[in-house]
N, C-alpha and C. Protein backbone atom coordinates (compact mmCIF):
# COMPACT_ATOMS: atom_id res chain seq x y z
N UNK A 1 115.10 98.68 62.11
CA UNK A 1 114.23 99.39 63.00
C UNK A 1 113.69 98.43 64.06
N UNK A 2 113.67 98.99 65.14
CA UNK A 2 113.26 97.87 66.08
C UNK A 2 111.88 98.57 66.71
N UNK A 3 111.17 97.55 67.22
CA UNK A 3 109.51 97.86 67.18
C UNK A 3 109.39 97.08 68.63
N UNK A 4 108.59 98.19 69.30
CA UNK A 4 108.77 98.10 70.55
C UNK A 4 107.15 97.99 71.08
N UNK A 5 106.55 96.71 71.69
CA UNK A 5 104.73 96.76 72.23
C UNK A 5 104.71 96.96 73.21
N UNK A 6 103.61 97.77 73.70
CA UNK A 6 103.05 98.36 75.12
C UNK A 6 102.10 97.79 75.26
N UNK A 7 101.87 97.23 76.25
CA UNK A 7 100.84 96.94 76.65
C UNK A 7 100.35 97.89 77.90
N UNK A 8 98.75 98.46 77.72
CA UNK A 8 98.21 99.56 78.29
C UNK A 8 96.89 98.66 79.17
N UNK A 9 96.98 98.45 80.69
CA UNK A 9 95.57 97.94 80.69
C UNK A 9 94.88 99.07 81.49
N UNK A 10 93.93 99.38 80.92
CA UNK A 10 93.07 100.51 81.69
C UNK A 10 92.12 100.29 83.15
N UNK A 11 92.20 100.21 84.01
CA UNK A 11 91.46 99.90 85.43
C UNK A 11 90.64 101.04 85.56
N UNK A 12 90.21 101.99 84.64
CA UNK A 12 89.11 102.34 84.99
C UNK A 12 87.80 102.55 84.70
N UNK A 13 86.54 102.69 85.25
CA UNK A 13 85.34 102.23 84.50
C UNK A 13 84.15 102.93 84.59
N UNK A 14 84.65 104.15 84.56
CA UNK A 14 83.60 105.46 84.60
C UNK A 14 83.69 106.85 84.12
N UNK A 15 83.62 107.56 83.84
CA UNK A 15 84.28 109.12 83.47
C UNK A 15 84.64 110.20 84.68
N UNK A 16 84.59 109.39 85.41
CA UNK A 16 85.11 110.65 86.42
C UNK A 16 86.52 111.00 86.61
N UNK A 17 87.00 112.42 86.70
CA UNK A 17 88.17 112.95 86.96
C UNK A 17 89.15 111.89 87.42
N UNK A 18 90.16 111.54 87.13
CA UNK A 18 91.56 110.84 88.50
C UNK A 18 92.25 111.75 88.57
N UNK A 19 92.33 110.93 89.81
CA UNK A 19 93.70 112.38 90.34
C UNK A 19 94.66 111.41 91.16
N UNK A 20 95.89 112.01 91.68
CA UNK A 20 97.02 111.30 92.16
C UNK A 20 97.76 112.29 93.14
N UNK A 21 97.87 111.45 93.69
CA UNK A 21 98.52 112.30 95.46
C UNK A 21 99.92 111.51 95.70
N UNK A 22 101.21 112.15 96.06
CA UNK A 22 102.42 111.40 96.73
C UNK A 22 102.17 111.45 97.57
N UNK A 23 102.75 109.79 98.38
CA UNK A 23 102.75 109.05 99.44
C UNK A 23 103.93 108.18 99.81
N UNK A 24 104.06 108.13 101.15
CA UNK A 24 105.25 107.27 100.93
C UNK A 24 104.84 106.01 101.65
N UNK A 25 105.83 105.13 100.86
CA UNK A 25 105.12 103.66 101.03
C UNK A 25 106.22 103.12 102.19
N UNK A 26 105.80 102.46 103.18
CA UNK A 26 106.71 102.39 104.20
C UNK A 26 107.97 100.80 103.57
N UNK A 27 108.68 100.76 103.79
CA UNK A 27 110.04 100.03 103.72
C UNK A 27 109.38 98.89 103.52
N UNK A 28 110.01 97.66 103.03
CA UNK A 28 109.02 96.07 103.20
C UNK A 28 108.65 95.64 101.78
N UNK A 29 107.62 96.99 101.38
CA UNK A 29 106.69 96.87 100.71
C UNK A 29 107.18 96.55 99.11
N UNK A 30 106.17 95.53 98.54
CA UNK A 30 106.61 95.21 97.39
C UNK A 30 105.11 94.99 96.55
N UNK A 31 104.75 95.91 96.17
CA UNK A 31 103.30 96.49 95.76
C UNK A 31 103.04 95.83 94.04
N UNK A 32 102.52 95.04 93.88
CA UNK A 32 101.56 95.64 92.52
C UNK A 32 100.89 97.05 92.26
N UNK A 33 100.28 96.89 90.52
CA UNK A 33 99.54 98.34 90.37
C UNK A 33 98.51 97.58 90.98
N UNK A 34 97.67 98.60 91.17
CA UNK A 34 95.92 98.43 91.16
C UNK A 34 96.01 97.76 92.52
N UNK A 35 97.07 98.47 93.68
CA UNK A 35 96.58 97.17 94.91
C UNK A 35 96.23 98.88 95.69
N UNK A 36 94.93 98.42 96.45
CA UNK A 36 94.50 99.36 97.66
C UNK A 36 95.59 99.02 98.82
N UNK A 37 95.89 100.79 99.27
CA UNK A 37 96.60 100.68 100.75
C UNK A 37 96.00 101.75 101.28
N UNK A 38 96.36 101.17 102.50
CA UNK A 38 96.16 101.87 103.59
C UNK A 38 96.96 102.54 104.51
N UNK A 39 96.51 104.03 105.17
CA UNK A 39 98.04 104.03 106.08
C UNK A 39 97.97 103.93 107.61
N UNK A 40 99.40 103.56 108.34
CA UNK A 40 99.53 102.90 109.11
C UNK A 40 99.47 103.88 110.16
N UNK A 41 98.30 104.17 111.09
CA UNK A 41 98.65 105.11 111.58
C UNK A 41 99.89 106.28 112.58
N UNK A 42 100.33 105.29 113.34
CA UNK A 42 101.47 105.73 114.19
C UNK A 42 103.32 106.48 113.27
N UNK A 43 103.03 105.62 111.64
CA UNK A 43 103.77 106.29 110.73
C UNK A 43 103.26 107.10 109.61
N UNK A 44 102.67 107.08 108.95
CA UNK A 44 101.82 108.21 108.65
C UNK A 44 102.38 107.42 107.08
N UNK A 45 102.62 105.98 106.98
CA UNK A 45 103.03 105.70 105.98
C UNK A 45 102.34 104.69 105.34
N UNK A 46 102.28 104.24 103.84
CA UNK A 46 101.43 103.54 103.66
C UNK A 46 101.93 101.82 103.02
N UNK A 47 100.95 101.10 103.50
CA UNK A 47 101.28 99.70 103.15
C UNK A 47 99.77 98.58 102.79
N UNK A 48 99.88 97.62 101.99
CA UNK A 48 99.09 97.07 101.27
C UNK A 48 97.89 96.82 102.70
N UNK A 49 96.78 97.28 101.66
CA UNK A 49 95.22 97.12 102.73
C UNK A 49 94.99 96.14 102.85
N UNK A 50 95.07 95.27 104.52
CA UNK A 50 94.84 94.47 104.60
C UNK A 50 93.67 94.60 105.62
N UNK A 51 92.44 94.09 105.81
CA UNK A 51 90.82 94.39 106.32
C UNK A 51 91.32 93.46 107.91
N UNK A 52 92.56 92.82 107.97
CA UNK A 52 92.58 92.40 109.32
C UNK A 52 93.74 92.91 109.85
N UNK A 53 93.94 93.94 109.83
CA UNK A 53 95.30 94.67 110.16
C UNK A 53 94.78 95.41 111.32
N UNK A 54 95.59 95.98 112.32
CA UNK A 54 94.57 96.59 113.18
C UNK A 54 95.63 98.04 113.75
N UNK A 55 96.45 98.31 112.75
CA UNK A 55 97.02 99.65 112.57
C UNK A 55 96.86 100.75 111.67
N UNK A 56 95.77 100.96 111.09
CA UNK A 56 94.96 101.78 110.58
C UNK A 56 95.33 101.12 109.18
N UNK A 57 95.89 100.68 108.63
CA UNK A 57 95.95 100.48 107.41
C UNK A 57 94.74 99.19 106.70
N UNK A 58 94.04 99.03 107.74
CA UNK A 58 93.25 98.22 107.31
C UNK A 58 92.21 98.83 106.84
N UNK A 59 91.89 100.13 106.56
CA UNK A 59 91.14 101.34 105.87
C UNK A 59 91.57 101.55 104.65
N UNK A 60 90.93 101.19 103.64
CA UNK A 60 91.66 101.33 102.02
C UNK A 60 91.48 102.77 101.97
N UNK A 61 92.66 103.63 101.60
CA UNK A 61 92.88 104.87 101.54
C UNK A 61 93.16 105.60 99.67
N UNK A 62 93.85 104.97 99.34
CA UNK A 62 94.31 104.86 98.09
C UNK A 62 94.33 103.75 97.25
N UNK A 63 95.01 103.78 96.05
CA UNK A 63 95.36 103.06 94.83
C UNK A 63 96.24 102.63 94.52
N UNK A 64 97.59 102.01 94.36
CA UNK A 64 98.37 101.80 93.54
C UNK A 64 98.45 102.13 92.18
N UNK A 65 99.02 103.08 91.25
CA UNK A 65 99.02 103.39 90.35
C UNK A 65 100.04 102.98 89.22
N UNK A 66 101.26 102.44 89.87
CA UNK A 66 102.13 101.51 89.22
C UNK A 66 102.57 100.85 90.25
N UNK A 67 103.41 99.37 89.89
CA UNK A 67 103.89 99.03 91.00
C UNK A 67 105.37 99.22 91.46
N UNK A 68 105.03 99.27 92.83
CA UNK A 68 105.79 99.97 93.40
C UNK A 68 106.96 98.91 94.61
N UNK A 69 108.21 98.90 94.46
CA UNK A 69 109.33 98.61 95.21
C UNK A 69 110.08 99.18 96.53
N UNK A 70 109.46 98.70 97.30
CA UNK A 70 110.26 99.23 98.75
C UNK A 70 110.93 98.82 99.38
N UNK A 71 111.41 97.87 98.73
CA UNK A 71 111.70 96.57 99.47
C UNK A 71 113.26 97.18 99.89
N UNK A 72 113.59 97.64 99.37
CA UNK A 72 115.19 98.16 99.78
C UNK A 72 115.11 99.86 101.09
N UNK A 73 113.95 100.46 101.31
CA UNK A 73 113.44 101.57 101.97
C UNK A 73 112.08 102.14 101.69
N UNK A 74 111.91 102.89 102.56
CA UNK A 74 110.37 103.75 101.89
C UNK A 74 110.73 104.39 100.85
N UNK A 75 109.87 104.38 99.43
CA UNK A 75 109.94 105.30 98.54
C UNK A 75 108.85 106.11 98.60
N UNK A 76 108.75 106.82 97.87
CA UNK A 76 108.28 108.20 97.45
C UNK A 76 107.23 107.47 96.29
N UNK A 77 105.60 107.71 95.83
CA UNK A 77 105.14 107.09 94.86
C UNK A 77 103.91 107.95 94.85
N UNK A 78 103.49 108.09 93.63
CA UNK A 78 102.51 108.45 92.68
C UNK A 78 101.14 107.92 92.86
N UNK A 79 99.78 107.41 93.42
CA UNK A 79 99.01 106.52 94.04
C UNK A 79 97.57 107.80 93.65
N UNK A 80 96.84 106.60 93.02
CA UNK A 80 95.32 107.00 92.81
C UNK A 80 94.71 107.75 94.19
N UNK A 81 93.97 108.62 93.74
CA UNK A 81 93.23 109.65 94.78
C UNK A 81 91.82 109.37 94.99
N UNK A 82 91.49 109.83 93.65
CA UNK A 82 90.30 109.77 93.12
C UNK A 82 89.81 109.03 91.84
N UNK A 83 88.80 109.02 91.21
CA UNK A 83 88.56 108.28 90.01
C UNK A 83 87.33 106.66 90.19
N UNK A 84 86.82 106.55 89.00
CA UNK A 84 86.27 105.13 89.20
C UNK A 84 86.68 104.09 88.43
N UNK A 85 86.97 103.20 89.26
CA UNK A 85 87.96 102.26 89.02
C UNK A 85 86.95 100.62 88.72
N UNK A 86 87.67 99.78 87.29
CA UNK A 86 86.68 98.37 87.27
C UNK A 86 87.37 97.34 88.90
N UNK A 87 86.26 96.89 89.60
CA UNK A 87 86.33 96.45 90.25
C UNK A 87 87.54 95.10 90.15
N UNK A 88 87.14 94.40 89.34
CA UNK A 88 87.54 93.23 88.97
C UNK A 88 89.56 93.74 88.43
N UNK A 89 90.00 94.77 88.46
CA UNK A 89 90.99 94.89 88.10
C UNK A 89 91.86 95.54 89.18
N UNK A 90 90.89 95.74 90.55
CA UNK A 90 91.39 95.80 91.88
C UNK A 90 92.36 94.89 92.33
N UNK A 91 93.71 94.60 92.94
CA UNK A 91 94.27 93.51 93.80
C UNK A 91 94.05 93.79 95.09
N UNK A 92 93.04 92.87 95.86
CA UNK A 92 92.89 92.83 96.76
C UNK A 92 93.84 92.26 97.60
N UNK A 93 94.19 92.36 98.66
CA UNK A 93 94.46 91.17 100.00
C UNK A 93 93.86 90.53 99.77
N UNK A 94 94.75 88.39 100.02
CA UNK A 94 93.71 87.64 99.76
C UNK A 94 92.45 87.74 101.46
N UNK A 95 92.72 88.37 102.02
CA UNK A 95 92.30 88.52 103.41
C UNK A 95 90.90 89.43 102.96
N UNK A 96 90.56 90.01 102.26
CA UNK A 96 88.94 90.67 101.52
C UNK A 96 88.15 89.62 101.15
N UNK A 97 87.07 89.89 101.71
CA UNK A 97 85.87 89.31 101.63
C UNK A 97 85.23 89.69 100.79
N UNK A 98 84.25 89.51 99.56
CA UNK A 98 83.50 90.23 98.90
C UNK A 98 82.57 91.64 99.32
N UNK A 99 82.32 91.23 100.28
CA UNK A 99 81.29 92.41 101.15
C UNK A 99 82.69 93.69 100.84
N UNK A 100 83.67 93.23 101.83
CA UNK A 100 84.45 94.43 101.75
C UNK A 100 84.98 94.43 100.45
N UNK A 101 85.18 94.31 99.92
CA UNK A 101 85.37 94.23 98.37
C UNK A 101 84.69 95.80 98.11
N UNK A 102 83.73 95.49 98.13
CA UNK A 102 82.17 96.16 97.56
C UNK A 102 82.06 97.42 98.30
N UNK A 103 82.49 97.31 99.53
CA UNK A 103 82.49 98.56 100.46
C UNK A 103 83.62 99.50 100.72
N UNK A 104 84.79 98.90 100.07
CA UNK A 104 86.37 99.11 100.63
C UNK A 104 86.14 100.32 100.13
N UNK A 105 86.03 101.39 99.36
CA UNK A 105 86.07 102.91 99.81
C UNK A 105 85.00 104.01 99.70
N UNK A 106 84.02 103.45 100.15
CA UNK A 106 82.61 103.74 100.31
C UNK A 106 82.78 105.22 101.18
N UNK A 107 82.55 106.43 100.81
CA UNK A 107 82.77 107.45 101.48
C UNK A 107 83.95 108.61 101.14
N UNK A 108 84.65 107.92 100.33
CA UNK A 108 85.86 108.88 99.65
C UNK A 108 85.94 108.91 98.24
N UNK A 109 87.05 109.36 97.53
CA UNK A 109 86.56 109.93 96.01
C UNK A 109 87.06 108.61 94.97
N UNK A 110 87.39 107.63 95.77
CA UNK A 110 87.37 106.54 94.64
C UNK A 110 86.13 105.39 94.84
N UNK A 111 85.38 105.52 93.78
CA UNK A 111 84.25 104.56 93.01
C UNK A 111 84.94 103.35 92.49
N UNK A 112 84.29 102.26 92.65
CA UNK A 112 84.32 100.75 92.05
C UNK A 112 83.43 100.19 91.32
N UNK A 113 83.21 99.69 90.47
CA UNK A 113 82.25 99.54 89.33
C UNK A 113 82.72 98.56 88.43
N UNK A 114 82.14 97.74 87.55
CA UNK A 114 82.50 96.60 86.74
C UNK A 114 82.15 97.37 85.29
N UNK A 115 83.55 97.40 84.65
CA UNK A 115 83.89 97.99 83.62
C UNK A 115 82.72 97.32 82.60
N UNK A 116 81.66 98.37 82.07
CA UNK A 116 80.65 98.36 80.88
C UNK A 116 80.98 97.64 79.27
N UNK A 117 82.24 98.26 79.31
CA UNK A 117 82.51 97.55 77.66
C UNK A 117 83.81 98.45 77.59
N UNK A 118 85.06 97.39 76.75
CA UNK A 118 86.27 97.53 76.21
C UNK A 118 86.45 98.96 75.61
N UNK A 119 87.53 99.49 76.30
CA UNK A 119 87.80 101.04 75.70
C UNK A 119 88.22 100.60 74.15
């Protein structure tokens, strides 16, 4: 019998609903989970949030929910909506500042918060 381990890490740190929206991640892209993007405006596509970008994607919009490979074209992907998420299990751009850290989606349905205690 062969015995197979999962490892499950949970990034989130509150009880509120998640939810998940498809998006497509523009070509290039070679994503971790848990990385905020943003989308680019003139393609309507999305790529890793970077706070000094100055094509709309520098607006954290979403989540990464697994990671994701584009590197061969845009794919098609699964990406956090909503929900509250432990801060500290965010991948930022090293280009985030703490401030934006703290502020990056201040106004939409994903919350950031430092996970209380081990599920």
């Amino acid at each position: 019998m062969t015995t197979e381990a999962l490892t499950y890490v949970d990034i989130t740190s509150g009880s509120d609903e998640i939810a998940t929206t498809s998006v497509t991640i523009l070509s290039g892209e070679d994503l971790a989970a848990a990385v905020p993007i943003g989308q680019v405006t003139l393609s309507g596509k999305f790529v890793e949030c970077d706070p000094d970008a100055t094509n709309g994607s520098q607006t954290p919009k979403y989540i990464t929910a697994q990671a994701i490979d584009a590197t061969g074209g845009d794919v098609k992907a699964q990406v956090y909506k909503s929900g509250t998420f432990d801060t500290a299990q965010i991948a930022f751009h090293a280009n985030f500042t703490a401030a934006e850290k703290l502020l990056a989606f201040v106004g939409t349905p994903i919350s950031l918060q430092t996970q209380a205690a081990a599920l």
